[in-house]
PDB file of N, CA and C in Angstrom:
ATOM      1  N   UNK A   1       3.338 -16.265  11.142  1.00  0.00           N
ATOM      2  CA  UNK A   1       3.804 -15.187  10.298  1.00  0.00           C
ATOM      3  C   UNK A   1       3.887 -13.898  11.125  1.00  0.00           C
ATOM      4  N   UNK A   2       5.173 -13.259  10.989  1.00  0.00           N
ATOM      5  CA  UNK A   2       5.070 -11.726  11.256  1.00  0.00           C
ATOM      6  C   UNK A   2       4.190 -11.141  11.201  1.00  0.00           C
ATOM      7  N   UNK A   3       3.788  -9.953  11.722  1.00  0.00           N
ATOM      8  CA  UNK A   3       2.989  -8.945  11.650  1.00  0.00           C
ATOM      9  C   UNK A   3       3.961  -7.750  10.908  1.00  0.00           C
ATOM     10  N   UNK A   4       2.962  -6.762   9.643  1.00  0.00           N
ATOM     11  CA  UNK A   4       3.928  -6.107   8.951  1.00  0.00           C
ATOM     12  C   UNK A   4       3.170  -5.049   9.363  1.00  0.00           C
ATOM     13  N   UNK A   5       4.033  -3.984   9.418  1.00  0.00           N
ATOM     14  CA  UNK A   5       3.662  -2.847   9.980  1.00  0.00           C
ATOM     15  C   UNK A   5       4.513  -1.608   8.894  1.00  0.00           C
ATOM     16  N   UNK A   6       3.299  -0.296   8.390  1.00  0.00           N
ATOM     17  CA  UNK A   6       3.795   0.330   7.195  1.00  0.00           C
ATOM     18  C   UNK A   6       3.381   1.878   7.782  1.00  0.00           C
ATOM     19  N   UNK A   7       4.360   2.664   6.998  1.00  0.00           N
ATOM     20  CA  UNK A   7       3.821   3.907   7.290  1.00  0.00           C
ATOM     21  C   UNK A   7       4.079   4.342   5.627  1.00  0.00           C
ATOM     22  N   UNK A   8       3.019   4.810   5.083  1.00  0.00           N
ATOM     23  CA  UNK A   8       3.133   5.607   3.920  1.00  0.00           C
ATOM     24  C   UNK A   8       3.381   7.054   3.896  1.00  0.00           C
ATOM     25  N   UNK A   9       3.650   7.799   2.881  1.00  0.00           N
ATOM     26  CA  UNK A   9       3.955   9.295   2.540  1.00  0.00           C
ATOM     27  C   UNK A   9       3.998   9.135   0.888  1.00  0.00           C
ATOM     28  N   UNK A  10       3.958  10.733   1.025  1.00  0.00           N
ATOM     29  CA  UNK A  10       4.158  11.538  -0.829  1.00  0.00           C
ATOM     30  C   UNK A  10       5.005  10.334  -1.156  1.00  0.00           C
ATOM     31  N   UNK A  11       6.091  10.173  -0.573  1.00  0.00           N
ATOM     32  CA  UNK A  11       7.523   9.221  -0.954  1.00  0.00           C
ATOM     33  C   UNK A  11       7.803   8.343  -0.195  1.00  0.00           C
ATOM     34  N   UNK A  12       8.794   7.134  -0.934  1.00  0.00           N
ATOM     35  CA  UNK A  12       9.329   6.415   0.031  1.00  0.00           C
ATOM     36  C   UNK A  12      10.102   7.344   1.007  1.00  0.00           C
ATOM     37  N   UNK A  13      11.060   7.978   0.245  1.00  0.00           N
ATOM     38  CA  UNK A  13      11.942   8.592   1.314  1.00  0.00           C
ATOM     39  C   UNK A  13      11.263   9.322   2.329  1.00  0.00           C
ATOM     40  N   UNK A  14      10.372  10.385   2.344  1.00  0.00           N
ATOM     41  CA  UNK A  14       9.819  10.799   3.206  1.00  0.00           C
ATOM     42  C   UNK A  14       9.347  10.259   4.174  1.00  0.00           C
ATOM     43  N   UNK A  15       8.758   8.521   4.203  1.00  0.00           N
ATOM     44  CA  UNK A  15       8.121   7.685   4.669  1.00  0.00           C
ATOM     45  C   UNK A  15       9.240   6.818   5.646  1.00  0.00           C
ATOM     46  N   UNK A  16      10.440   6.722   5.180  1.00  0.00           N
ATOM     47  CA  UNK A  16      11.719   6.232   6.251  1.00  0.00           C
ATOM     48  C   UNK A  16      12.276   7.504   7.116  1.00  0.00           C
ATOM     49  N   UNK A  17      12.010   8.647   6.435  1.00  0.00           N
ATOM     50  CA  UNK A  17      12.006  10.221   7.703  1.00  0.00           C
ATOM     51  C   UNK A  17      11.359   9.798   8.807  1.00  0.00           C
ATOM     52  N   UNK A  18      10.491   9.633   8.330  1.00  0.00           N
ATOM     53  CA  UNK A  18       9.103   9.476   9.613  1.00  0.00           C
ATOM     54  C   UNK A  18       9.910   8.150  10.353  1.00  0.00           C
ATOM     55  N   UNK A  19      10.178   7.461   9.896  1.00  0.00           N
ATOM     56  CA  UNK A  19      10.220   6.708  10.389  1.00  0.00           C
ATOM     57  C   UNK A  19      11.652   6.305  11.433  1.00  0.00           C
ATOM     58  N   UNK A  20      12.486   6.969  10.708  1.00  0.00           N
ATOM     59  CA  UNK A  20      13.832   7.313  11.524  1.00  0.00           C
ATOM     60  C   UNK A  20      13.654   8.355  12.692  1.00  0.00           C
ATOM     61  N   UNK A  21      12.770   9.190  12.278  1.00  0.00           N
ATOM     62  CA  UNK A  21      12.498  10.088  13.513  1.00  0.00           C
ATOM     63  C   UNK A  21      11.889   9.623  14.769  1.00  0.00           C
ATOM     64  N   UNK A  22      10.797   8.967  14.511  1.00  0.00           N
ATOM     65  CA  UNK A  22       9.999   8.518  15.585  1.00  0.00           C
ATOM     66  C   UNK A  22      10.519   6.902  15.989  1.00  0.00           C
ATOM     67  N   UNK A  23      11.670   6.596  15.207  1.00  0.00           N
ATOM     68  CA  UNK A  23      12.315   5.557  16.144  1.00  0.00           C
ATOM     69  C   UNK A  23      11.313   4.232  16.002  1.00  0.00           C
ATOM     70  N   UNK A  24      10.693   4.140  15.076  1.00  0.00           N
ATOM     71  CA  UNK A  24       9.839   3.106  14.535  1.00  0.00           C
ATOM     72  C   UNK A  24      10.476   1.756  14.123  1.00  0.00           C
ATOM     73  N   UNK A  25      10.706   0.565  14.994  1.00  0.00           N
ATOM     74  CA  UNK A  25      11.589  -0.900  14.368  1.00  0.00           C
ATOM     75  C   UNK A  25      10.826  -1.277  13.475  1.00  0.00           C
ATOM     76  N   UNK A  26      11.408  -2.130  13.024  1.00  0.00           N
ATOM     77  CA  UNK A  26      10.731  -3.147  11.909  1.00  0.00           C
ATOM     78  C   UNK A  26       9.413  -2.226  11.113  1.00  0.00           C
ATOM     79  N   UNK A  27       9.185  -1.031  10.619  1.00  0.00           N
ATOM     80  CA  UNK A  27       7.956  -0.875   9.926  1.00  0.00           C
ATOM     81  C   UNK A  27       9.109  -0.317   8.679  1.00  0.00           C
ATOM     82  N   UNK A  28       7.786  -0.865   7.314  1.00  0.00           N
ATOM     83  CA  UNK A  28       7.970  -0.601   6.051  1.00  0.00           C
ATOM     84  C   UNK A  28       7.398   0.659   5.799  1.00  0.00           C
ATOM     85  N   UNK A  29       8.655   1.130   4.782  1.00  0.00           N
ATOM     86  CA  UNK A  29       8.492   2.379   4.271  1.00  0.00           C
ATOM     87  C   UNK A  29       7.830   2.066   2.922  1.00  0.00           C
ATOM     88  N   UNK A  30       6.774   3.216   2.505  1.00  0.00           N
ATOM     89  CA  UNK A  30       6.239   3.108   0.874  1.00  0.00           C
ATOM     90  C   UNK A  30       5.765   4.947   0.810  1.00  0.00           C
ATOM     91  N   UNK A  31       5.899   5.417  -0.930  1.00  0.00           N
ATOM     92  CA  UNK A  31       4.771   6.120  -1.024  1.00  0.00           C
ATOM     93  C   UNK A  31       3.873   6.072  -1.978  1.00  0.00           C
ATOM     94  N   UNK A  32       2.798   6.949  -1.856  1.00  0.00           N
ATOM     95  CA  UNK A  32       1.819   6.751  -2.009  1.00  0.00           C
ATOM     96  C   UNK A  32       1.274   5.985  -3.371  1.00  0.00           C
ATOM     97  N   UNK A  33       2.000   5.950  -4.182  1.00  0.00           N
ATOM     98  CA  UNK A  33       1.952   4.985  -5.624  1.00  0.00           C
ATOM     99  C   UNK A  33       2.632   3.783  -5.256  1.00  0.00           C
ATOM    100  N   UNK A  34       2.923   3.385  -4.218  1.00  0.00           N
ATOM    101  CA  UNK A  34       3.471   2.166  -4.403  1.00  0.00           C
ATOM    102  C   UNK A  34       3.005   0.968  -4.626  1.00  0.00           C
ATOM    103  N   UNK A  35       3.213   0.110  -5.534  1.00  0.00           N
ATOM    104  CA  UNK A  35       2.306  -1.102  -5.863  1.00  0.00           C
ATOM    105  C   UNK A  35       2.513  -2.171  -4.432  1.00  0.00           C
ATOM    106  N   UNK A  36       1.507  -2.837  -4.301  1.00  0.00           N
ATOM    107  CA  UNK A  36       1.678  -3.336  -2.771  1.00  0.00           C
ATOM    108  C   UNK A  36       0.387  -4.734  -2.943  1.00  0.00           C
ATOM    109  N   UNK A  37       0.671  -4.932  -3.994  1.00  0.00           N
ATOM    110  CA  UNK A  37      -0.793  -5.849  -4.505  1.00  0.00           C
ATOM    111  C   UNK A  37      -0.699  -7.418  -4.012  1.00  0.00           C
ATOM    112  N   UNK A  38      -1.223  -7.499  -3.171  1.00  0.00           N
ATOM    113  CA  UNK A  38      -1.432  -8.843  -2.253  1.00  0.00           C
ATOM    114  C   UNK A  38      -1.342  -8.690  -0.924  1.00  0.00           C
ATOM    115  N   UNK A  39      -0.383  -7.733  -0.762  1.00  0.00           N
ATOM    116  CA  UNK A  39       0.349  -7.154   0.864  1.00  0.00           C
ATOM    117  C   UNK A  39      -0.522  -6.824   2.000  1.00  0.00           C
ATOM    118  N   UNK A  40      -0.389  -7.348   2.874  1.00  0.00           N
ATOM    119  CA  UNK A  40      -1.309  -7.198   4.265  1.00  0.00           C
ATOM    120  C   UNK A  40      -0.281  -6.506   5.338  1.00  0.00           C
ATOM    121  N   UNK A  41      -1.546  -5.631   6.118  1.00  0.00           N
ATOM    122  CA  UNK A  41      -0.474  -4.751   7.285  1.00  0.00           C
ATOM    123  C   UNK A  41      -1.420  -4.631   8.492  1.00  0.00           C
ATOM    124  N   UNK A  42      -1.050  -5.181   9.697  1.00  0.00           N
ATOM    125  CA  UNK A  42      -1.689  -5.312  10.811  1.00  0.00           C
ATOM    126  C   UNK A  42      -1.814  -3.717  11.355  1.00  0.00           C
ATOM    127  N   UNK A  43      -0.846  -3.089  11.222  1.00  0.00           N
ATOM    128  CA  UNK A  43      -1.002  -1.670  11.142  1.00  0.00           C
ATOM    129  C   UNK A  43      -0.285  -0.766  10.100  1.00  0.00           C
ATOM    130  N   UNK A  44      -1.005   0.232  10.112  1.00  0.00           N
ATOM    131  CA  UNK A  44      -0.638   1.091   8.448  1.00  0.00           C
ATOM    132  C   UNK A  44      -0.870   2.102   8.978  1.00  0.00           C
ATOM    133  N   UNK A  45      -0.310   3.687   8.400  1.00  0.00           N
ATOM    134  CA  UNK A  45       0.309   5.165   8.759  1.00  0.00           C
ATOM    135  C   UNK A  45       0.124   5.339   7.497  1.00  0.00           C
ATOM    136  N   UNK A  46      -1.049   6.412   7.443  1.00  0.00           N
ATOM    137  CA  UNK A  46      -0.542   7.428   6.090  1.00  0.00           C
ATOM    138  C   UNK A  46      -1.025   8.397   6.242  1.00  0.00           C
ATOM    139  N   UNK A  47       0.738   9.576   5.848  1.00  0.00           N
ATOM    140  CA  UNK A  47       0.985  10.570   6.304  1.00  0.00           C
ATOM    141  C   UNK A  47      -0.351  11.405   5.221  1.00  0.00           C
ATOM    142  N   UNK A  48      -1.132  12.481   5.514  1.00  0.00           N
ATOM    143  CA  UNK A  48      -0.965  13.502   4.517  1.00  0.00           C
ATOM    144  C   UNK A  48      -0.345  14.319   3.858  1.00  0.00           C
ATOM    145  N   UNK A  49      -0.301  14.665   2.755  1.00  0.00           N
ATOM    146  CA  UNK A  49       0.254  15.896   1.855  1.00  0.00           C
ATOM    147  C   UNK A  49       0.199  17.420   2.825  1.00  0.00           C
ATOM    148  N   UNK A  50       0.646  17.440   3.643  1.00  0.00           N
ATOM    149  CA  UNK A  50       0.969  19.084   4.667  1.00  0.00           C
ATOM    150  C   UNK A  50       1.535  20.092   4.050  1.00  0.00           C
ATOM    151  N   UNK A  51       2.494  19.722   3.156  1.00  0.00           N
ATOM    152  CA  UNK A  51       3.123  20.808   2.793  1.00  0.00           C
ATOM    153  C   UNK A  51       2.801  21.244   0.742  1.00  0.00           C
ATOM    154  N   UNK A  52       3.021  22.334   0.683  1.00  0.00           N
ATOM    155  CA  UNK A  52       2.746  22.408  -0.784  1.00  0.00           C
ATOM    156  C   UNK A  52       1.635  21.808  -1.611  1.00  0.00           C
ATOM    157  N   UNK A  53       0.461  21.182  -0.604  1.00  0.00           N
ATOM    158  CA  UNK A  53      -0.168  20.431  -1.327  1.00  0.00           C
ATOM    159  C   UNK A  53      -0.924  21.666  -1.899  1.00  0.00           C
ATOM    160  N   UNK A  54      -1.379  21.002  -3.785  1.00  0.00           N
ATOM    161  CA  UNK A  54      -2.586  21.868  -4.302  1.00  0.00           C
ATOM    162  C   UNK A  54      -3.965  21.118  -3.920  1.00  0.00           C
ATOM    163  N   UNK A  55      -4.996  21.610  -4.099  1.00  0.00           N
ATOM    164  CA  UNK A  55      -6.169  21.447  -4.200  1.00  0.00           C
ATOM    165  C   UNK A  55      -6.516  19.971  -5.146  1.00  0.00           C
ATOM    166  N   UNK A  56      -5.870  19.998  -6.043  1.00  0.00           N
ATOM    167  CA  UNK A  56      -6.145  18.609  -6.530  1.00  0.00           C
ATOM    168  C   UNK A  56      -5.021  17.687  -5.920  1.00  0.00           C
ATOM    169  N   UNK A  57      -3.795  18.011  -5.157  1.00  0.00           N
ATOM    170  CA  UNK A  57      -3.241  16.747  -4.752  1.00  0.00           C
ATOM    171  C   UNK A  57      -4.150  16.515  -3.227  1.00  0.00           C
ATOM    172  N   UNK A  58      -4.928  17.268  -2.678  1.00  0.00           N
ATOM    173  CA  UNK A  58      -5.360  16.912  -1.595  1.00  0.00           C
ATOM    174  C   UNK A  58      -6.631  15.945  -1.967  1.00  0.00           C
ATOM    175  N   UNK A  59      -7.473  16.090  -3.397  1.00  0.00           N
ATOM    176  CA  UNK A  59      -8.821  15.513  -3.538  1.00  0.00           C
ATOM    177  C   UNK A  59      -8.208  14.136  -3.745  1.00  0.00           C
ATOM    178  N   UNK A  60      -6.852  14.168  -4.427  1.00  0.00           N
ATOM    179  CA  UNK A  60      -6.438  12.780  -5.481  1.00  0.00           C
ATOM    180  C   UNK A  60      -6.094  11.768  -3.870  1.00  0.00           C
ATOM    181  N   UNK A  61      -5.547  12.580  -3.180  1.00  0.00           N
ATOM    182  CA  UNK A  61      -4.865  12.004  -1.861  1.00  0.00           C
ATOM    183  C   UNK A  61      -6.332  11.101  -0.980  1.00  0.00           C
ATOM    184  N   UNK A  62      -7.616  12.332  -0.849  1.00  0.00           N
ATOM    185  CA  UNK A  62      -8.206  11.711   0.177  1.00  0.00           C
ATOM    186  C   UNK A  62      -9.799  10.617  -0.912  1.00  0.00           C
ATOM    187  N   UNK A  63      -9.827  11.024  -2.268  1.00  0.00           N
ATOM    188  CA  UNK A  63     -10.534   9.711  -3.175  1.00  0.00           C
ATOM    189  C   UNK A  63      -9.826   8.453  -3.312  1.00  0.00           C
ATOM    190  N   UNK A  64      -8.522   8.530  -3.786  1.00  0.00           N
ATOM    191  CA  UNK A  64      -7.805   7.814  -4.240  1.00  0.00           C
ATOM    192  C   UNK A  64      -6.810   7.525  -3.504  1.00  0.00           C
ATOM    193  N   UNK A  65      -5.849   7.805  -3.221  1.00  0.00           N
ATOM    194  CA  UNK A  65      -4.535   6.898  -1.993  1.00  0.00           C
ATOM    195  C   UNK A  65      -5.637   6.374  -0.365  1.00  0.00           C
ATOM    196  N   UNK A  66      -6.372   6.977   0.395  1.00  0.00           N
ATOM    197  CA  UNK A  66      -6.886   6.517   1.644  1.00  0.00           C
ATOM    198  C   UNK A  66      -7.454   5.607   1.269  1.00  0.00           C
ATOM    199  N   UNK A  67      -8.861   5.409   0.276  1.00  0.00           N
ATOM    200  CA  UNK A  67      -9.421   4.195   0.388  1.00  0.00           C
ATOM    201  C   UNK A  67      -8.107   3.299  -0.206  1.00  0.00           C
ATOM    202  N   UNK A  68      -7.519   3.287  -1.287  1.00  0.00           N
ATOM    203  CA  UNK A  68      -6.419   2.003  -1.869  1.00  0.00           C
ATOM    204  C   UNK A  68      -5.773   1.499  -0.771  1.00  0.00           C
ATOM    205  N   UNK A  69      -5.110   2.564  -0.066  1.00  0.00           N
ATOM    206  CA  UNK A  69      -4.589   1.590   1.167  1.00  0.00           C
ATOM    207  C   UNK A  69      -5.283   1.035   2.437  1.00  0.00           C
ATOM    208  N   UNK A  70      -6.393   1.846   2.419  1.00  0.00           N
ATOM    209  CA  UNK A  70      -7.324   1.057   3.555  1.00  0.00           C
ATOM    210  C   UNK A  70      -7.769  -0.500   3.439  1.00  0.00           C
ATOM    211  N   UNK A  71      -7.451  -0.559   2.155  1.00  0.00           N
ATOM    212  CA  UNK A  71      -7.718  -2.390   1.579  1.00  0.00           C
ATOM    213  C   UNK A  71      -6.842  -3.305   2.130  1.00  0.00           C
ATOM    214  N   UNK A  72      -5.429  -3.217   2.501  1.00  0.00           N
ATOM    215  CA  UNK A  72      -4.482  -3.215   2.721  1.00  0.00           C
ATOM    216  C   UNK A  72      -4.484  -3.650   4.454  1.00  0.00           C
ATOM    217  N   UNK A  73      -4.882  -3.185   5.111  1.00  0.00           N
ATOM    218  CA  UNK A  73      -5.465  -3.574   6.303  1.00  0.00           C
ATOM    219  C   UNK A  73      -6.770  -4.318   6.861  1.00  0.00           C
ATOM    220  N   UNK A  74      -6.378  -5.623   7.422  1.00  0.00           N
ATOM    221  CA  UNK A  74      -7.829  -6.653   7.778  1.00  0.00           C
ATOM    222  C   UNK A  74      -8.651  -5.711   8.693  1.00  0.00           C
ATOM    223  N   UNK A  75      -9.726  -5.795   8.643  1.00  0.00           N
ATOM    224  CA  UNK A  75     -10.877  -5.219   9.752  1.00  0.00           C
ATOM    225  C   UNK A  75     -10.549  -5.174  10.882  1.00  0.00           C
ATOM    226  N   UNK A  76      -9.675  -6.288  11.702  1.00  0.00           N
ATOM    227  CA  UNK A  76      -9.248  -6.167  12.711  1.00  0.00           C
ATOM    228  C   UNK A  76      -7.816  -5.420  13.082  1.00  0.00           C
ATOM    229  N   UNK A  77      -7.286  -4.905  11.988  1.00  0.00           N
ATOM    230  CA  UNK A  77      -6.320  -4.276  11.777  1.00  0.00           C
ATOM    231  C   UNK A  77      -6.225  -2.567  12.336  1.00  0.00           C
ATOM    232  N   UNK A  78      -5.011  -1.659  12.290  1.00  0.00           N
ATOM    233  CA  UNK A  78      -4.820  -0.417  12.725  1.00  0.00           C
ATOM    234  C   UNK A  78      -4.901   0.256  11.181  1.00  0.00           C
ATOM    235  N   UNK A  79      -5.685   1.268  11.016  1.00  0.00           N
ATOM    236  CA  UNK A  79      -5.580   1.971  10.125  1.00  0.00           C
ATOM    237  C   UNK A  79      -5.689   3.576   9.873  1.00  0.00           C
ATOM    238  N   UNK A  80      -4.404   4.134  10.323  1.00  0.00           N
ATOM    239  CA  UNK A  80      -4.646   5.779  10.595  1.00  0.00           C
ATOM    240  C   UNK A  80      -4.104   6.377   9.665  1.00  0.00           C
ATOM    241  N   UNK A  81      -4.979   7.447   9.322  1.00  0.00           N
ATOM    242  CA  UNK A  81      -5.358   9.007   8.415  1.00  0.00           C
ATOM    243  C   UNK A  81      -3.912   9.970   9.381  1.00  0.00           C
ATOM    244  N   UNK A  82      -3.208  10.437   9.211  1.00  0.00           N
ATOM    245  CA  UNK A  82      -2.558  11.310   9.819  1.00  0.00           C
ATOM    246  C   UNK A  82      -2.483  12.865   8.707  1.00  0.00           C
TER     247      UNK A  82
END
């Protein structure tokens, strides 16, 4: 089996930015609500909220979206906070 490789953001779209920019092959775009329930990723990217974030999208971002997708990656897996 492939190895799947993801970069998350606020949005999908924002999440294929990143990803068109930095010239990234084969990685899946998602954001941060995206249902992904079974899905495994040998390496995973998720962006933070940088811009406009309030005070509660930063708490909701680092309680709730980091650990959900940290599940998402095996132990032996890549898993970066950006």
């Amino acid at each position: 089996m492939k190895d799947r490789y993801a970069l998350v953001a606020a949005t999908e779209h924002i999440a294929r930015q990143y990803i068109d920019a930095f010239g990234l092959k084969d990685w899946e775009a998602y954001g941060y609500t995206a249902a992904v329930t079974g899905a495994r990723f040998e390496r995973l990217v998720i962006m933070r909220p940088h811009w406009n974030a309030t005070a509660a999208e930063l708490a909701e971002f680092e309680t709730e979206f980091v650990p959900h997708w940290a599940t998402r990656v095996p132990p032996d897996g890549v898993y970066k906070v950006i």
